[in-house]
Protein backbone atom coordinates (compact mmCIF):
# COMPACT_ATOMS: atom_id res chain seq x y z
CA UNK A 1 -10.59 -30.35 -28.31
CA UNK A 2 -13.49 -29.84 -31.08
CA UNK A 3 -13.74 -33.41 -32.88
CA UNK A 4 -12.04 -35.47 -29.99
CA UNK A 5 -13.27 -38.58 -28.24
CA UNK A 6 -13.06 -38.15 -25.17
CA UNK A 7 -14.66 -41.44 -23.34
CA UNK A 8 -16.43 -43.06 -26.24
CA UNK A 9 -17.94 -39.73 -27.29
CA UNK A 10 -17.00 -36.73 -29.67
CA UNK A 11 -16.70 -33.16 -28.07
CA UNK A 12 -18.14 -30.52 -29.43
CA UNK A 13 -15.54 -26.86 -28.66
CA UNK A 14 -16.97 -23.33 -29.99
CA UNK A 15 -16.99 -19.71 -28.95
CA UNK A 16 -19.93 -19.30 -26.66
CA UNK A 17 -22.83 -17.62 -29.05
CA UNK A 18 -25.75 -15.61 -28.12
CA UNK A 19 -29.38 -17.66 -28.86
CA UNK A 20 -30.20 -15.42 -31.86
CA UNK A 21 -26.39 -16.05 -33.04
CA UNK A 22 -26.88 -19.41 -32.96
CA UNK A 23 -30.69 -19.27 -33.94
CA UNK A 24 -29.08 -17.43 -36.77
CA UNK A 25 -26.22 -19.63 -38.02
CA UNK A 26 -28.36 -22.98 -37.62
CA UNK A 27 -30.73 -21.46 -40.00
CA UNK A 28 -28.55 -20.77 -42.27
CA UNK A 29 -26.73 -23.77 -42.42
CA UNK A 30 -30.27 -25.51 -42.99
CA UNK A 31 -31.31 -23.27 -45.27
CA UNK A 32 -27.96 -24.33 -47.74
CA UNK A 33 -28.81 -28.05 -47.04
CA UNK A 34 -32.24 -27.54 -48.41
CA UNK A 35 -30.72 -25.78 -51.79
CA UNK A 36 -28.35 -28.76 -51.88
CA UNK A 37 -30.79 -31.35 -52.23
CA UNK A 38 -33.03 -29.19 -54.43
CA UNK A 39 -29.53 -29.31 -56.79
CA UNK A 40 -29.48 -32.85 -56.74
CA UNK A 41 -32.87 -33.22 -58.13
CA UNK A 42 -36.17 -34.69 -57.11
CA UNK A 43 -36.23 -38.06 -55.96
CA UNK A 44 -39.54 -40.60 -56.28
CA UNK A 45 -40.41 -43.86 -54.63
CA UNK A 46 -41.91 -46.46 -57.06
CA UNK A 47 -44.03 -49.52 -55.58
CA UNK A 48 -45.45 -52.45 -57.21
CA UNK A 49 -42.66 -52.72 -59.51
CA UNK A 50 -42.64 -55.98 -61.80
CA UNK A 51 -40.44 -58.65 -60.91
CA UNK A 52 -38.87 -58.25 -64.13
CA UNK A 53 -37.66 -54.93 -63.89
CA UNK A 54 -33.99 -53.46 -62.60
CA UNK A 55 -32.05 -50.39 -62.96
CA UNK A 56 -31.98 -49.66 -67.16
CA UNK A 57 -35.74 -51.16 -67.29
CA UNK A 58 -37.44 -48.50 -64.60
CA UNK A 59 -34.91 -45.50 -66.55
CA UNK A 60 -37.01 -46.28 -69.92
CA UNK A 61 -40.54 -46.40 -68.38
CA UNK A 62 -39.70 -42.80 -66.45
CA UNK A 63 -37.47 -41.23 -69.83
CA UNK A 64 -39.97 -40.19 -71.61
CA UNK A 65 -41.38 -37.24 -68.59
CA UNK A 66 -37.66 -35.81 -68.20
CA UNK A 67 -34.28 -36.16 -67.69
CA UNK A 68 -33.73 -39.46 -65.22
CA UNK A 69 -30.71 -38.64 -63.49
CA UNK A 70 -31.44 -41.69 -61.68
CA UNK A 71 -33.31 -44.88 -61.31
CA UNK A 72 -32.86 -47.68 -58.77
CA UNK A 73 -34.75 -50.78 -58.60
CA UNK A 74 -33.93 -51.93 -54.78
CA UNK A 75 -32.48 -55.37 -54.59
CA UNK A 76 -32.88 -58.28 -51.46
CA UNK A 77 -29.22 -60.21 -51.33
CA UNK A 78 -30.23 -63.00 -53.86
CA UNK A 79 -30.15 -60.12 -56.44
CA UNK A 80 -33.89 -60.74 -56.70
CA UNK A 81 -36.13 -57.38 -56.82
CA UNK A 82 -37.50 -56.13 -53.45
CA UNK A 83 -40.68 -54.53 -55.72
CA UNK A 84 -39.56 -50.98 -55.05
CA UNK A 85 -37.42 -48.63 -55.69
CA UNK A 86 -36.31 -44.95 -56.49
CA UNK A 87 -36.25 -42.66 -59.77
CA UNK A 88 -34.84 -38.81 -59.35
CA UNK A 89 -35.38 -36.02 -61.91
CA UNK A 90 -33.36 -33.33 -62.83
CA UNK A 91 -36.60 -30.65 -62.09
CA UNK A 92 -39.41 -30.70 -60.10
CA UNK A 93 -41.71 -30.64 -62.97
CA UNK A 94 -40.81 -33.21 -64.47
CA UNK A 95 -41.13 -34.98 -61.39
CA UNK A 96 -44.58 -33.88 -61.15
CA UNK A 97 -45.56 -35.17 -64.36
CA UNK A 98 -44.24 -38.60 -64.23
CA UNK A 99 -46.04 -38.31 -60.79
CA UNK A 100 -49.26 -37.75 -62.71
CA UNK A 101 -48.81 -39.79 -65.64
CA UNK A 102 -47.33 -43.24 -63.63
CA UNK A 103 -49.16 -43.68 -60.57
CA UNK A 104 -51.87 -46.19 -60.83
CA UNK A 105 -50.67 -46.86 -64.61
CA UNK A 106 -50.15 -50.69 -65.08
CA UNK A 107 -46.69 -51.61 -66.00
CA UNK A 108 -45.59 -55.30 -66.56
CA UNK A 109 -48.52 -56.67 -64.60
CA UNK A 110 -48.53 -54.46 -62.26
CA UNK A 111 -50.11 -50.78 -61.03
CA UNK A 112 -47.42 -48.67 -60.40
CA UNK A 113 -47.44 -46.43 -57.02
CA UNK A 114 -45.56 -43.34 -57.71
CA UNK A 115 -45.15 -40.19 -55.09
CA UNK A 116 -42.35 -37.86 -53.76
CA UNK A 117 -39.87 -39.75 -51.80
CA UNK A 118 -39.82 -39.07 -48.34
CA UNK A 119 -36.84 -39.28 -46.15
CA UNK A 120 -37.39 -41.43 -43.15
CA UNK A 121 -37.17 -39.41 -40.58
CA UNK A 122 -39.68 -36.86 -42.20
CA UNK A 123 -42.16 -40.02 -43.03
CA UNK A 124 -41.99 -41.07 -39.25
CA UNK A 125 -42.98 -37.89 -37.88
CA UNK A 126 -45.75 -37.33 -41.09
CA UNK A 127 -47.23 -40.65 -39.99
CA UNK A 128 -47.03 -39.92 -36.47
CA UNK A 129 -48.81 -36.72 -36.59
CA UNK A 130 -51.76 -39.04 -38.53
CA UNK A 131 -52.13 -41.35 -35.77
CA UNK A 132 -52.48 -38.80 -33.72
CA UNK A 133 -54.53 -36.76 -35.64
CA UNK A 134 -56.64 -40.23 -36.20
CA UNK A 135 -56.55 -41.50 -32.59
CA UNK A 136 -57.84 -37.87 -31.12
CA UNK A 137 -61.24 -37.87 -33.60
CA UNK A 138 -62.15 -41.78 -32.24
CA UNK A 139 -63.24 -40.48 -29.20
């Protein structure tokens, strides 16, 4: 039965586990997600990119802080730049330094906005926590 639809939704089938078993094994499999992604490298989010700019031009700008395993200018469906996009680096200092070294720095005719790229889900909850954290010190 594990993987089946059954009704329009997947079933789920496993030995019944005790709550620290299963405490135990969730953490764990977590725990290896979070040392895959540190493999894959460090991954920033560029704003206020120049018109100008796409894939090979953002590489050059960040090459000189590391090895740019990746750089993505994100594109609308006209091919025309959306004015942000993504860089990754091989190590986390690296990353740090092009951090440093590009944010606020004015590239094209632009200031660049450079900072640790966030998945959504984990932005959504950070900015959550700051409205609340906002809306309870107005009173």
């Amino acid at each position: 039965l594990n993987g089946k639809e059954i009704n329009g939704k997947p079933v789920y089938a496993g030995r019944a586990m005790k709550k620290k078993e299963r405490e135990r094994e969730l953490r764990e499999r977590f725990e290896q997600l979070k040392v895959d992604r540190i493999q894959k490298g460090i991954n920033l989010y560029v704003k206020n990119i120049d018109d100008t700019f796409n894939d090979e031009k953002l590489r050059e700008e960040f090459a000189p802080f590391g090895n740019v395993t990746s750089a993505r200018v994100m594109m609308d469906d006209k091919g025309l730049s959306k004015g942000f996009g993504f860089v990754c680096f091989q190590s986390g200092d690296e990353a740090t330094r092009a951090v440093q070294e590009m944010n606020g720095k004015i590239v094209g005719s632009k200031p660049l906005y450079v900072s640790l790229a966030q998945r959504k889900d984990e932005r959504r909850t950070f900015l959550e926590q700051q409205a609340r954290s906002g809306a309870g010190s107005r009173r």
